[in-house]
Structure formats: structure tokens, C-alpha cells
PDB file of N, CA and C in Angstrom:
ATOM      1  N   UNK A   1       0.840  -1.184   0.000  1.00  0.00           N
ATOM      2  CA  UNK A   1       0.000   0.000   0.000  1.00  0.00           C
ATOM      3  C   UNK A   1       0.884   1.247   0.000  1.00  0.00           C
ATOM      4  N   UNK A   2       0.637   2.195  -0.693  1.00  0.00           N
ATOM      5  CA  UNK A   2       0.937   3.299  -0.639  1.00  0.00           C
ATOM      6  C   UNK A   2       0.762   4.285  -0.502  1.00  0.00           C
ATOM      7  N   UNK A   3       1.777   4.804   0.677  1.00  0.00           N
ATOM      8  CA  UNK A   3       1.031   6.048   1.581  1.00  0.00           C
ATOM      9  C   UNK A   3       1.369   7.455   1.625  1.00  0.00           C
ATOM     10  N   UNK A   4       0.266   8.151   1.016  1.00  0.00           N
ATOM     11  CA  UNK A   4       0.669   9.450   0.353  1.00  0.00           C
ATOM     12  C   UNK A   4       0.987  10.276   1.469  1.00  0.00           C
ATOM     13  N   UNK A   5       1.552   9.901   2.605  1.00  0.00           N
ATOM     14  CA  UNK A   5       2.027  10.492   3.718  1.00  0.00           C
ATOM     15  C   UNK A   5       3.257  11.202   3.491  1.00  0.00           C
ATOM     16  N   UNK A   6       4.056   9.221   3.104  1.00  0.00           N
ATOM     17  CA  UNK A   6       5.476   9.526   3.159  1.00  0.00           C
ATOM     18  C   UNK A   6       6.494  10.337   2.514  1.00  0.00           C
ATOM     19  N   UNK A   7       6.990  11.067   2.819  1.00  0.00           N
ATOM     20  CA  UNK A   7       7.713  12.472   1.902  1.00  0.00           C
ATOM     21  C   UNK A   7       8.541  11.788   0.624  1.00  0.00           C
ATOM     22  N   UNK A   8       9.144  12.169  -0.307  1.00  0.00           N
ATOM     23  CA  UNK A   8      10.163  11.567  -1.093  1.00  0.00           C
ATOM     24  C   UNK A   8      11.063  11.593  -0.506  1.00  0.00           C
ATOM     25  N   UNK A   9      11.950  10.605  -0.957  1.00  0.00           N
ATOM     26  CA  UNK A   9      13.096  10.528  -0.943  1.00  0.00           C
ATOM     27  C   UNK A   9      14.381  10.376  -2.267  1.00  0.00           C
ATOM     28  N   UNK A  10      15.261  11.294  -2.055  1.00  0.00           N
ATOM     29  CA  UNK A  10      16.348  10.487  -3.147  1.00  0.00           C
ATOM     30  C   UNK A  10      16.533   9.383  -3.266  1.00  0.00           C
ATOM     31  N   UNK A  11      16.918   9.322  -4.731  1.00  0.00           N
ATOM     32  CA  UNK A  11      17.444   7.825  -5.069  1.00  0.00           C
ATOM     33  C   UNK A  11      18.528   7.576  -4.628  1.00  0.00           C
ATOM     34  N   UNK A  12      19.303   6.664  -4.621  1.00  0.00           N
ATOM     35  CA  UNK A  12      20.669   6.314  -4.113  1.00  0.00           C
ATOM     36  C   UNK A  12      21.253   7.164  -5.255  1.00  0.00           C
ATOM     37  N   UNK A  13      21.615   7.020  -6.396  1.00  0.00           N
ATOM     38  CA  UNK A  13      22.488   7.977  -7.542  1.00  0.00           C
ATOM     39  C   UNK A  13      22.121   9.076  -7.908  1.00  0.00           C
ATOM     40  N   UNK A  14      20.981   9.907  -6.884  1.00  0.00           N
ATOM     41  CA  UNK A  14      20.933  11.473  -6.557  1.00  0.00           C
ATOM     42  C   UNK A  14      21.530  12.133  -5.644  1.00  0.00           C
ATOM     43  N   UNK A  15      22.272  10.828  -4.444  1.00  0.00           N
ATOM     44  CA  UNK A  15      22.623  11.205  -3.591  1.00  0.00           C
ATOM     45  C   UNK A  15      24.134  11.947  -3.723  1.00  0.00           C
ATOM     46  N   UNK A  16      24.231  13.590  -3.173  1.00  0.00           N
ATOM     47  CA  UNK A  16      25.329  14.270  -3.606  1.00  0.00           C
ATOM     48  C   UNK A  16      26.480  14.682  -2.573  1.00  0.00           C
ATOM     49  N   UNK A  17      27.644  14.676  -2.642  1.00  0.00           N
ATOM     50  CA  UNK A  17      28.679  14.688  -1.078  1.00  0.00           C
ATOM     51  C   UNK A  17      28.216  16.573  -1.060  1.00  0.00           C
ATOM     52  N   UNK A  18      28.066  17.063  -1.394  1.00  0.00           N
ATOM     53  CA  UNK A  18      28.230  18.639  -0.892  1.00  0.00           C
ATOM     54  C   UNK A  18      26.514  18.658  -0.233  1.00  0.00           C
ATOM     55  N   UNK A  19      25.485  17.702  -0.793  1.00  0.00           N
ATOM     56  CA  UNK A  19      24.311  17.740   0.362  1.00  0.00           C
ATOM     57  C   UNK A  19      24.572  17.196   1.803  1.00  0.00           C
ATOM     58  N   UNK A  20      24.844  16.319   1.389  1.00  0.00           N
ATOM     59  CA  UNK A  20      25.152  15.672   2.414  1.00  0.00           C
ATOM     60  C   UNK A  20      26.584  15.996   3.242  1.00  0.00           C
ATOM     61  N   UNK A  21      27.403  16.624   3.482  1.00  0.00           N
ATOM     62  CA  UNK A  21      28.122  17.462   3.730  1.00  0.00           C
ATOM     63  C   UNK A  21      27.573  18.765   4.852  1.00  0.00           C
ATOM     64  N   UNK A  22      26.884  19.629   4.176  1.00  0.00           N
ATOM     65  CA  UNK A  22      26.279  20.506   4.305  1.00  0.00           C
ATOM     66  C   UNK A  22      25.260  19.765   5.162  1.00  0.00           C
ATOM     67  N   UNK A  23      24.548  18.848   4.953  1.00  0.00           N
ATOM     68  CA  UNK A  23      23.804  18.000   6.178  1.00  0.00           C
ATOM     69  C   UNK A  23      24.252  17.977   7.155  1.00  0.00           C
ATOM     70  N   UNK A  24      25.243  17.635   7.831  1.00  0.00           N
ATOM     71  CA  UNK A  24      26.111  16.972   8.782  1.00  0.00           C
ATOM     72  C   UNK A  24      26.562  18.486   9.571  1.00  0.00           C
ATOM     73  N   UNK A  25      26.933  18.975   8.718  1.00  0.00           N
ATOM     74  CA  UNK A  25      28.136  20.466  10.049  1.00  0.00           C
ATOM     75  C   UNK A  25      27.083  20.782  10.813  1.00  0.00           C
ATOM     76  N   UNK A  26      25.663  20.350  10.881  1.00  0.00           N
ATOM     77  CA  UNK A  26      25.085  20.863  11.767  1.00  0.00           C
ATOM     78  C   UNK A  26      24.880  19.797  12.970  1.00  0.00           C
ATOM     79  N   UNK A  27      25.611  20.711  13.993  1.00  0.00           N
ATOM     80  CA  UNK A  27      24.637  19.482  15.302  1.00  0.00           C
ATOM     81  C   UNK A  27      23.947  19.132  15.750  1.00  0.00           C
ATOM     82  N   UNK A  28      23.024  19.754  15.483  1.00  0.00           N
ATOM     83  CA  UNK A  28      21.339  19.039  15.848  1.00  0.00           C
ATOM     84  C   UNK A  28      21.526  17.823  15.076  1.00  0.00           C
ATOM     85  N   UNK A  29      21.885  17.932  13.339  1.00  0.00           N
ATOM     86  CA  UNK A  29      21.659  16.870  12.629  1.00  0.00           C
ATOM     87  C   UNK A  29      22.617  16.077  13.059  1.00  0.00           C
ATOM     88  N   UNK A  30      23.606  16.438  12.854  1.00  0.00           N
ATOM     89  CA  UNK A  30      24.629  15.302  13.806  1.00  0.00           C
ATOM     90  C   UNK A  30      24.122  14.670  14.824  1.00  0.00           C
ATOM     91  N   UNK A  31      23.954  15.002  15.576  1.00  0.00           N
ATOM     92  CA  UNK A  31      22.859  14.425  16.869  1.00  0.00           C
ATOM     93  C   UNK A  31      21.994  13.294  16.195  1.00  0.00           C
ATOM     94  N   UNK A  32      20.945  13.625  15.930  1.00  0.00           N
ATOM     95  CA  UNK A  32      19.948  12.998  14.881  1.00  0.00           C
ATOM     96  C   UNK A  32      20.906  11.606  13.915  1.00  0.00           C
ATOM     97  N   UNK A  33      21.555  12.048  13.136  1.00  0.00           N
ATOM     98  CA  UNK A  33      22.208  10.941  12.644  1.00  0.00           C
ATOM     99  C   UNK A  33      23.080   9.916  13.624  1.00  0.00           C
ATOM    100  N   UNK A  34      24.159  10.367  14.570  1.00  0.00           N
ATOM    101  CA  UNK A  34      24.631   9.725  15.433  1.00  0.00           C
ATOM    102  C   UNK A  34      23.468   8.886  16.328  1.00  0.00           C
ATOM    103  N   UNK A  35      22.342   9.069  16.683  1.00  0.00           N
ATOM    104  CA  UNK A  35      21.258   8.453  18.062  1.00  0.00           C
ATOM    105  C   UNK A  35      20.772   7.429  17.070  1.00  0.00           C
ATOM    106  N   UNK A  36      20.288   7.520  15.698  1.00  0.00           N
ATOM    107  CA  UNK A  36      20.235   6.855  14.628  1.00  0.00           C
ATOM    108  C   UNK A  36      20.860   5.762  14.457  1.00  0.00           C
ATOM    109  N   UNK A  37      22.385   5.971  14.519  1.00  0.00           N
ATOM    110  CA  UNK A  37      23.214   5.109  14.040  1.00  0.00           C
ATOM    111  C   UNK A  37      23.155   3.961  15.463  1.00  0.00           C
ATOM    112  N   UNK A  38      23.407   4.701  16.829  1.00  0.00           N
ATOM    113  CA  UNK A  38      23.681   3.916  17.985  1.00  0.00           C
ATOM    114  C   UNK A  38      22.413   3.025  18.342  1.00  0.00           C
ATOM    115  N   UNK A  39      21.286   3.122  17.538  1.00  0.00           N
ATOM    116  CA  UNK A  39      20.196   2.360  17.518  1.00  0.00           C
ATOM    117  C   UNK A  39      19.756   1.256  16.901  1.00  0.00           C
ATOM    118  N   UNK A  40      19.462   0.438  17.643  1.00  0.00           N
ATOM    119  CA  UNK A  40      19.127  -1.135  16.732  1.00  0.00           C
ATOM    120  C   UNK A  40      17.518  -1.048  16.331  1.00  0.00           C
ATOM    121  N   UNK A  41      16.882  -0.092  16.618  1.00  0.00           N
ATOM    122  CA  UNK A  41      15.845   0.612  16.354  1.00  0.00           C
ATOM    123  C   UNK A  41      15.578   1.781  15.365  1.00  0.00           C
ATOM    124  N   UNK A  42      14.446   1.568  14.676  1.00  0.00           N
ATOM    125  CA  UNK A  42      14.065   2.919  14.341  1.00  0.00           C
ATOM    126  C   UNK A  42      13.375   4.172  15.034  1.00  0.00           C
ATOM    127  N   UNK A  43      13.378   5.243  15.191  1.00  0.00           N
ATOM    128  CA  UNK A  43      13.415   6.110  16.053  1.00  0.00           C
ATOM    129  C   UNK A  43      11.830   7.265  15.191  1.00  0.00           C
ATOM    130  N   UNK A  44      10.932   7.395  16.437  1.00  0.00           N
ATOM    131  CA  UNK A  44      10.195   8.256  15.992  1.00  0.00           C
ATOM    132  C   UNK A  44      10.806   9.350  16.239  1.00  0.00           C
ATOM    133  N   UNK A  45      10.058  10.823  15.177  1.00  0.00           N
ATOM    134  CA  UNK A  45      10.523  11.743  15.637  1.00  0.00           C
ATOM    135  C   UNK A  45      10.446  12.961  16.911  1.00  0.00           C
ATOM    136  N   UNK A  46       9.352  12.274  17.423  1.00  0.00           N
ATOM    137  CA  UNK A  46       9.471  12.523  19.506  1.00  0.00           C
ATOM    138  C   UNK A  46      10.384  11.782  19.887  1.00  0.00           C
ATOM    139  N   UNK A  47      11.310  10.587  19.346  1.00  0.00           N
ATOM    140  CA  UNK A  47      12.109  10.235  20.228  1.00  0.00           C
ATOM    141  C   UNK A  47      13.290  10.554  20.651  1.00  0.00           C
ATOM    142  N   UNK A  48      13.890  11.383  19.822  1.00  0.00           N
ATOM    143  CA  UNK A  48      14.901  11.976  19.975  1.00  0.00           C
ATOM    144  C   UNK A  48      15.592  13.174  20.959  1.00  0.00           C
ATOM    145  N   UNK A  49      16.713  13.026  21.204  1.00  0.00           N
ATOM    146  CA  UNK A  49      17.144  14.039  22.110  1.00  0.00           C
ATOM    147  C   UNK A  49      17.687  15.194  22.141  1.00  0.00           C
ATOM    148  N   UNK A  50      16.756  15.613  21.867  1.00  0.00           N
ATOM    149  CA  UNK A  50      17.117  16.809  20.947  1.00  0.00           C
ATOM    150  C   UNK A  50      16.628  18.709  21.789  1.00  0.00           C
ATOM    151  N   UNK A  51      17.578  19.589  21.827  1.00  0.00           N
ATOM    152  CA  UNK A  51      17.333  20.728  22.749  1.00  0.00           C
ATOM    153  C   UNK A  51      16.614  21.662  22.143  1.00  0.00           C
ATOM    154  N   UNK A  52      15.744  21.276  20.737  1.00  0.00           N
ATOM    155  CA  UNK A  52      15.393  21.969  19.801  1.00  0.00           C
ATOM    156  C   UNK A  52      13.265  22.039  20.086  1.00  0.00           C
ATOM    157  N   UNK A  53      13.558  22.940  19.625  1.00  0.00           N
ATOM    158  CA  UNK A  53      11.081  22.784  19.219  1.00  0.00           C
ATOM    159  C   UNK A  53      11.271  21.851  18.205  1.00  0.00           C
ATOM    160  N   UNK A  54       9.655  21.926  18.525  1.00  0.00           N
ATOM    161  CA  UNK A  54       9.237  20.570  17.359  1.00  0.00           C
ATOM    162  C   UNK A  54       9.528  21.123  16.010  1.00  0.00           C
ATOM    163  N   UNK A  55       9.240  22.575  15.830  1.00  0.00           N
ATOM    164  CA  UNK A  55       9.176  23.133  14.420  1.00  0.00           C
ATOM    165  C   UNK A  55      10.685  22.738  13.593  1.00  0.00           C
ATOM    166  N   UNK A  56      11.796  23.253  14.706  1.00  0.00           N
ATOM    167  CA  UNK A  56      13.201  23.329  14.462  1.00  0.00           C
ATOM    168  C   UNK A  56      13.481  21.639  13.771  1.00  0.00           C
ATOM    169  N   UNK A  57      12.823  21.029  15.030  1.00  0.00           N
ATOM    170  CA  UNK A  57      13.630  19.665  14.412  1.00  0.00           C
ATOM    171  C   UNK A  57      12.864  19.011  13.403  1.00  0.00           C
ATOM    172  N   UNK A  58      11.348  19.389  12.953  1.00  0.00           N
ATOM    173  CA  UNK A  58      10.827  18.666  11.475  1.00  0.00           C
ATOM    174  C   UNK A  58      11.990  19.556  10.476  1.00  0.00           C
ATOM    175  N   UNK A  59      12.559  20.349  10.506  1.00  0.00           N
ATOM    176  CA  UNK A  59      13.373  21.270   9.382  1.00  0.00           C
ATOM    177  C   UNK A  59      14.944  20.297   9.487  1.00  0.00           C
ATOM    178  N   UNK A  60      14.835  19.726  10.928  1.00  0.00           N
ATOM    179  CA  UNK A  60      16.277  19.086  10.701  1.00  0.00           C
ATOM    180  C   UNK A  60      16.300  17.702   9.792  1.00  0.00           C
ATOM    181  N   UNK A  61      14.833  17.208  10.402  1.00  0.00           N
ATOM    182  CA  UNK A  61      14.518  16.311   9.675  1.00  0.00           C
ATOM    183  C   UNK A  61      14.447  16.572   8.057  1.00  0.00           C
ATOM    184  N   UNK A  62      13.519  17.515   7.905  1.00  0.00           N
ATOM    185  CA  UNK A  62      13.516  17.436   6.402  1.00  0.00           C
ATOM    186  C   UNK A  62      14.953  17.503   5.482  1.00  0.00           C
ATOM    187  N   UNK A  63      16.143  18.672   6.070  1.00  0.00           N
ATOM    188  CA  UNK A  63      17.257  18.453   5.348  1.00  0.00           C
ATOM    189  C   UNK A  63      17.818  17.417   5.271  1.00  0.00           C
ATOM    190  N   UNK A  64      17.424  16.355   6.438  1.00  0.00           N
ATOM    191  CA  UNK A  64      18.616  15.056   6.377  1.00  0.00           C
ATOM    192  C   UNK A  64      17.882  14.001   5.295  1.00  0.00           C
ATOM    193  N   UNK A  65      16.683  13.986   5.242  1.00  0.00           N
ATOM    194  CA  UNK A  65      15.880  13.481   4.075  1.00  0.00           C
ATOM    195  C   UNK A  65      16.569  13.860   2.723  1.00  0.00           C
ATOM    196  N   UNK A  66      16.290  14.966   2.692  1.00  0.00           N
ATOM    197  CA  UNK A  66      16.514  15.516   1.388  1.00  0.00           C
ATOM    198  C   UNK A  66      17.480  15.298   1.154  1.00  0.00           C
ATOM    199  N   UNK A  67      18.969  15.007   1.729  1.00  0.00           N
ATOM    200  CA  UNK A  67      20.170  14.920   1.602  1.00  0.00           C
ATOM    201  C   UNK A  67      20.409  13.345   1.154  1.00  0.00           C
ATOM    202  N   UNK A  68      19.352  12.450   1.536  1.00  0.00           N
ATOM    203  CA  UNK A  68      19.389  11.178   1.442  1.00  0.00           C
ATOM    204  C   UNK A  68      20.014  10.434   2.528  1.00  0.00           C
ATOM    205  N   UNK A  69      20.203  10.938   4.018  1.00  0.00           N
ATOM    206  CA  UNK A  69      21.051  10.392   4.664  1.00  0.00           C
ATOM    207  C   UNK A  69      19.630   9.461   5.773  1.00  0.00           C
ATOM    208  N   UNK A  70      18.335  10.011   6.117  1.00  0.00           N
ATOM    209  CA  UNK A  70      17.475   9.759   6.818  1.00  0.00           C
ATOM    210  C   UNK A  70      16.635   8.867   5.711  1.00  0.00           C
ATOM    211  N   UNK A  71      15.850   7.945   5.840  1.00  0.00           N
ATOM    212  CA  UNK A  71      14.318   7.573   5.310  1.00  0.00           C
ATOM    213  C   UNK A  71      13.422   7.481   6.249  1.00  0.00           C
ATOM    214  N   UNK A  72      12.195   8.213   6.121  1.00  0.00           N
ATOM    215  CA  UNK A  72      11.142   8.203   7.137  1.00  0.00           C
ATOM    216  C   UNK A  72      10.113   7.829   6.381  1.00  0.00           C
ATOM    217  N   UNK A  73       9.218   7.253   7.088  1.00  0.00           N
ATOM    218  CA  UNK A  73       8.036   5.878   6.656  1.00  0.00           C
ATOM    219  C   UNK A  73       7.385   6.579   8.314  1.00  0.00           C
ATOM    220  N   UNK A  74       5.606   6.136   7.642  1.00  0.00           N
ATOM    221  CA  UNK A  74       4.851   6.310   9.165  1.00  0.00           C
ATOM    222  C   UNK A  74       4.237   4.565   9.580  1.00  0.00           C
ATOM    223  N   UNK A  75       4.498   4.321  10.962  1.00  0.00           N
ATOM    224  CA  UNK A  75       3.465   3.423  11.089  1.00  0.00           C
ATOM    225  C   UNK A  75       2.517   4.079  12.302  1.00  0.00           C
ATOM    226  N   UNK A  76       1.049   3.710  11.682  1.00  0.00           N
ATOM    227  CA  UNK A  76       0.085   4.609  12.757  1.00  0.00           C
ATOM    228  C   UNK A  76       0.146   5.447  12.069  1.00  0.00           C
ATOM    229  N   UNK A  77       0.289   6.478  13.180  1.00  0.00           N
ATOM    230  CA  UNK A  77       0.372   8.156  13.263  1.00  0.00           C
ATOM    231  C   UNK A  77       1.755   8.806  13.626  1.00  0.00           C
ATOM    232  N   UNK A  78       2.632   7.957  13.908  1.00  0.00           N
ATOM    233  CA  UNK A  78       4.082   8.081  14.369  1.00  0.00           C
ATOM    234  C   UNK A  78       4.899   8.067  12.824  1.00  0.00           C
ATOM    235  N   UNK A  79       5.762   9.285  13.083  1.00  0.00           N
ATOM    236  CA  UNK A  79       6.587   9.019  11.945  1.00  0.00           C
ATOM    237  C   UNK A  79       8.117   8.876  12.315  1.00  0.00           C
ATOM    238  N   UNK A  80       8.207   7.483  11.576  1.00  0.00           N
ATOM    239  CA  UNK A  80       9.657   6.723  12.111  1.00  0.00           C
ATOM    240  C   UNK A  80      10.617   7.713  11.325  1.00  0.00           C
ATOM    241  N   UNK A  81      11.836   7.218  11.734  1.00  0.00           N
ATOM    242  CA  UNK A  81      13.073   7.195  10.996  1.00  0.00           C
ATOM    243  C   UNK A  81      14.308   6.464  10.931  1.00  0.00           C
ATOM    244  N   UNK A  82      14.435   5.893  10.189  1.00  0.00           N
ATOM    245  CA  UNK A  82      15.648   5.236   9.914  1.00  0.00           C
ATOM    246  C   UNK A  82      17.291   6.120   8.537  1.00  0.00           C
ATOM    247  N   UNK A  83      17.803   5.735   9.559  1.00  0.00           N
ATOM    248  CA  UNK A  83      19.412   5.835   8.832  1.00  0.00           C
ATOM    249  C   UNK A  83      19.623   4.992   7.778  1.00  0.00           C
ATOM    250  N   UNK A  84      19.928   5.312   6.511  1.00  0.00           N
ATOM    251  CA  UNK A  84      20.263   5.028   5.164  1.00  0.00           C
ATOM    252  C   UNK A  84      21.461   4.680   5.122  1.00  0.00           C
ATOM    253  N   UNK A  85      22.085   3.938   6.373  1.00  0.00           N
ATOM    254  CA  UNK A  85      23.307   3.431   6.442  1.00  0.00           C
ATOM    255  C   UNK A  85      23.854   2.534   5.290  1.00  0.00           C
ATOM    256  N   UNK A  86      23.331   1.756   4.591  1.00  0.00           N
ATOM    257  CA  UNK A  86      23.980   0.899   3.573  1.00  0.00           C
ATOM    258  C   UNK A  86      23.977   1.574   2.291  1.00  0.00           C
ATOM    259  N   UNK A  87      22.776   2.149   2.328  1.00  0.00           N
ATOM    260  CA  UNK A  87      22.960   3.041   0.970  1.00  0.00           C
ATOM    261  C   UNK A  87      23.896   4.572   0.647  1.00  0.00           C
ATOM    262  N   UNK A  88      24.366   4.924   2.169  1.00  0.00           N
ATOM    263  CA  UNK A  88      24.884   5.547   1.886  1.00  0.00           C
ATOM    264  C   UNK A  88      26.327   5.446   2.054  1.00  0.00           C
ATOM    265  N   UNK A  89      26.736   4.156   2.159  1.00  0.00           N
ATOM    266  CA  UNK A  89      28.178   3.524   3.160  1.00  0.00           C
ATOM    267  C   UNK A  89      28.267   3.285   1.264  1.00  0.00           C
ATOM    268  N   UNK A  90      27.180   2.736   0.354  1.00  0.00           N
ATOM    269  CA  UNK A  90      27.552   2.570  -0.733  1.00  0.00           C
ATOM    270  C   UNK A  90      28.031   3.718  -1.896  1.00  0.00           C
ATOM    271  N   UNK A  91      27.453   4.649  -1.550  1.00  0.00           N
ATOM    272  CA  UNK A  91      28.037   6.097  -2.461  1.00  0.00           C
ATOM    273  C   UNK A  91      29.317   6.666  -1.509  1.00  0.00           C
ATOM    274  N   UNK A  92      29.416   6.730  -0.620  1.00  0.00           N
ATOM    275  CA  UNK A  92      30.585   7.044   0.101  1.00  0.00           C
ATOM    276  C   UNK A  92      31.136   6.337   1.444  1.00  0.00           C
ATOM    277  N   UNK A  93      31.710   5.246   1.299  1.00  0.00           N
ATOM    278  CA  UNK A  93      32.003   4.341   2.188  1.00  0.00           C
ATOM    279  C   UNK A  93      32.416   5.178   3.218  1.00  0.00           C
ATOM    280  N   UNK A  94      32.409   4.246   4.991  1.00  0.00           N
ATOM    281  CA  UNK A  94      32.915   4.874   5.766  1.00  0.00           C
ATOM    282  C   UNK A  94      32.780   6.478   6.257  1.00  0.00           C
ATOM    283  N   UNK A  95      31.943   7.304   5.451  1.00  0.00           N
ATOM    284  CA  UNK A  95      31.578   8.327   6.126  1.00  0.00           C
ATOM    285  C   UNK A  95      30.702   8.584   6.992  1.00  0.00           C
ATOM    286  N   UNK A  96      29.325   7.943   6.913  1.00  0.00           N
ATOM    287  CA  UNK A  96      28.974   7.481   8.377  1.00  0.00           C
ATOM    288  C   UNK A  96      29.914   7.437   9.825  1.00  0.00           C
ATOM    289  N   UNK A  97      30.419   6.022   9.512  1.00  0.00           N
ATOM    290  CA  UNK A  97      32.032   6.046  10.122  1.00  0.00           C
ATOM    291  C   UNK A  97      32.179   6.171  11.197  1.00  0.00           C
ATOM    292  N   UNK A  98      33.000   7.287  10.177  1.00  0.00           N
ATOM    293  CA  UNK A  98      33.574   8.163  10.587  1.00  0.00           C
ATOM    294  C   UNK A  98      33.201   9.639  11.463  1.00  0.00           C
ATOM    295  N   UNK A  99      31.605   9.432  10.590  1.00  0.00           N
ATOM    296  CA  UNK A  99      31.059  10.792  11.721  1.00  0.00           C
ATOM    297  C   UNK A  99      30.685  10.662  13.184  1.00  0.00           C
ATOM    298  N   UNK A 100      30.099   8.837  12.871  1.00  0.00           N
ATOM    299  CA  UNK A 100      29.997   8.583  14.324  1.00  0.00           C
ATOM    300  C   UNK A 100      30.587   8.353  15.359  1.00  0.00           C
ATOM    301  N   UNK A 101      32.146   8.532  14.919  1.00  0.00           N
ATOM    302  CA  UNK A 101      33.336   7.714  15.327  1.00  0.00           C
ATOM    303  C   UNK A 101      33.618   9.145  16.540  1.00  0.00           C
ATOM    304  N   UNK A 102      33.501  10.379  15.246  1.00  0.00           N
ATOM    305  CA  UNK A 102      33.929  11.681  15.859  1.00  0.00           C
ATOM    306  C   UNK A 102      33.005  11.975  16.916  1.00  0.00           C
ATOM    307  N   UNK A 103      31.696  11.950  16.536  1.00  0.00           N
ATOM    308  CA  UNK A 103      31.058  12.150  17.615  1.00  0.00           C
ATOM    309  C   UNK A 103      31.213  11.958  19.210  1.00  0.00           C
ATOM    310  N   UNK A 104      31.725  10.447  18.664  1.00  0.00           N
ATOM    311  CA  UNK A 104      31.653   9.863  19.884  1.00  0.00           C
ATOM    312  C   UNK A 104      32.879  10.399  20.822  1.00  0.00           C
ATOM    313  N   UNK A 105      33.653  10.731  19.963  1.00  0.00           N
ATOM    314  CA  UNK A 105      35.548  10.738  20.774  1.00  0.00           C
ATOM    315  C   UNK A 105      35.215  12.118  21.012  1.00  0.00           C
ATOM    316  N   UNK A 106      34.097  13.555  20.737  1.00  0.00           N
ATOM    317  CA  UNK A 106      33.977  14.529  21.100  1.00  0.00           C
ATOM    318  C   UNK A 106      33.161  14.641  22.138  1.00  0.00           C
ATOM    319  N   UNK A 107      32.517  13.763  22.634  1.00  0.00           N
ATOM    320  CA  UNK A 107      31.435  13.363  24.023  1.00  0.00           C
ATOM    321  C   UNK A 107      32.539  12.710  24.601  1.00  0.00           C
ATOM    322  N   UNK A 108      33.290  12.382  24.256  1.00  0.00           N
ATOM    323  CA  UNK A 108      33.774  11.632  25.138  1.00  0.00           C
ATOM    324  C   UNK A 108      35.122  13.020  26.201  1.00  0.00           C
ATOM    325  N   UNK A 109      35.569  13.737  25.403  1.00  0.00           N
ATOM    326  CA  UNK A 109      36.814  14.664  25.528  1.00  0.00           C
ATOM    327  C   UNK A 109      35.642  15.398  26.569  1.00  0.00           C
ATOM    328  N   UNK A 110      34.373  16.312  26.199  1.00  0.00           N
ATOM    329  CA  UNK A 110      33.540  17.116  26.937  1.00  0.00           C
ATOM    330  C   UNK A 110      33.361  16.368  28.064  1.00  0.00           C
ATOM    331  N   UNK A 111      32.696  14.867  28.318  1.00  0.00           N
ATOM    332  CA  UNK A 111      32.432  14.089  29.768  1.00  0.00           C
ATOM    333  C   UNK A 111      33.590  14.643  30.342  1.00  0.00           C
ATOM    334  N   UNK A 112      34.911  13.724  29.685  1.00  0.00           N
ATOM    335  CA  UNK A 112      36.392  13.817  30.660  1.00  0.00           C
ATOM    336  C   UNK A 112      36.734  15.198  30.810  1.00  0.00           C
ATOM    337  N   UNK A 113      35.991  16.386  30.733  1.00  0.00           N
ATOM    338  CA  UNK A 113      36.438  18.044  31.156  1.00  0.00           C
ATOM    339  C   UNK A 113      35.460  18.533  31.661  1.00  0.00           C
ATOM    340  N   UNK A 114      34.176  17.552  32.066  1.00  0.00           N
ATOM    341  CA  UNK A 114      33.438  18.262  32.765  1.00  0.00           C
ATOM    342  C   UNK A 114      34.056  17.642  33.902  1.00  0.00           C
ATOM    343  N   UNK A 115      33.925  15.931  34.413  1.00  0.00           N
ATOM    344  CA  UNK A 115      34.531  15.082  35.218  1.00  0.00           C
ATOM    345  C   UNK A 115      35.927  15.528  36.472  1.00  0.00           C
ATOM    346  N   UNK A 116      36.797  16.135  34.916  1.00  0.00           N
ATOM    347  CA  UNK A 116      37.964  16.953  35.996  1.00  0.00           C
ATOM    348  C   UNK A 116      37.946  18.613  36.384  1.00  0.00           C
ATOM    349  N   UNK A 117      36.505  18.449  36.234  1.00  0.00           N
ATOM    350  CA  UNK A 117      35.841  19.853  36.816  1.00  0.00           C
ATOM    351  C   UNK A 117      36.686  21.323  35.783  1.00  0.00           C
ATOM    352  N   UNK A 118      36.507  20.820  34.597  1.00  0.00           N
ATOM    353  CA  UNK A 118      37.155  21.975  33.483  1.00  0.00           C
ATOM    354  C   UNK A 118      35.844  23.074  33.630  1.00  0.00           C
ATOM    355  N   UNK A 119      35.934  23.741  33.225  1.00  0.00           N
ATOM    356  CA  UNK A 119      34.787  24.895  32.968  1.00  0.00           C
ATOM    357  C   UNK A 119      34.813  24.854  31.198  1.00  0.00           C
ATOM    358  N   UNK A 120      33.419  25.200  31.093  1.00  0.00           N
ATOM    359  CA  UNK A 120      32.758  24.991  30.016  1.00  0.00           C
ATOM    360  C   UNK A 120      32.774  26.113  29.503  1.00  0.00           C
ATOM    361  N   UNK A 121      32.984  27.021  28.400  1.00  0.00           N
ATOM    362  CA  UNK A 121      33.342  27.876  28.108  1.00  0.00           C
ATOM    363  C   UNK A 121      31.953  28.951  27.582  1.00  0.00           C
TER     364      UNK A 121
END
């Protein structure tokens, strides 16, 4: 069945490195893609942890769509999202990765400087 809900999405060989690029420097979306990735789940978009309004983060959502890095599908009234991890590990291997890699080693540097009581700038 097909549900005139679900937004488009790019094809895999629309997918472009300067969208998707330009996707990413942002941290909300970073956020969003990283909670994504660390999930064996798909994630509605209330589920996320995010310091943003609802308005802010359907706009984060929509760029990471459009970029081809998100696919969102509804079941119900909930609209999921899933990470385009294979399809996009296939136009540019390892950049995923690598973003999640950074993420992580930059949460990790902020814990260890809050921990030894650094001040936050």
C-alpha cells in the first residue's frame, strides 16, 4: 500500500557529497544521525534528544531526508526514521564512520572536562 504520507526521498544515484556534507556540520543533525546510528531501532521523531522545538527539528529532519542520509516511513500516526546506512556507506564508504566515530571521541573529551571539573566555556 501506498502512503501518500510519506515524503520523497532520493534515489541512491541522486545522492550528492556537498548535500550531504552541508547536512552533517550541523549538530542538531549530527545528533539525529549519530542516536540513529547507535540504535538497533528505528526512532520516531518525539524520540529523539534533541534541545530543539518541534518546528526546528521537522526542518532538521527534512534536510537530512533531502540529503538522502534519513528515510522516514509512518506506522500509525508516528513518523519513524531510519538511517540510510547501507545506501549511503555505498556512495561514500565509511563516512557514516567516521562521523559517528567523531562524535563519539567529542562526548567523550567534553564528559572527561566536565569530570575533571574543566569549565565549560
Amino acid at each position: 500500500m501506498n502512503d501518500a504520507r510519506i515524503p520523497p526521498h532520493p534515489e541512491l544515484g541522486d545522492i550528492a557529497l556537498q548535500q550531504v556534507l552541508e547536512a552533517i556540520v550541523d549538530p542538531v543533525r549530527r545528533s539525529i544521525v549519530t542516536q540513529l546510528a547507535r540504535s538497533t531501532d528505528d526512532i520516531k521523531c518525539g524520540g529523539f534528544d534533541l534541545a530543539v522545538s518541534t518546528s526546528t527539528a521537522t526542518h532538521h529532519f527534512k534536510v537530512l531526508r533531502e540529503a538522502g542520509l534519513i528515510r522516514q516511513y509512518y506506522l500509525g500516526t508516528s513518523r519513524l526514521n531510519t538511517l540510510r546506512r547501507e545506501e549511503v556507506d555505498r556512495v561514500f564508504p565509511g563516512l557514516l564512520d567516521s562521523v559517528v566515530a567523531a562524535e563519539s571521541r567529542q562526548e567523550t573529551r567534553k564528559t572527561a572536562g566536565v569530570s575533571r571539573g574543566a569549565v565549560r566555556p
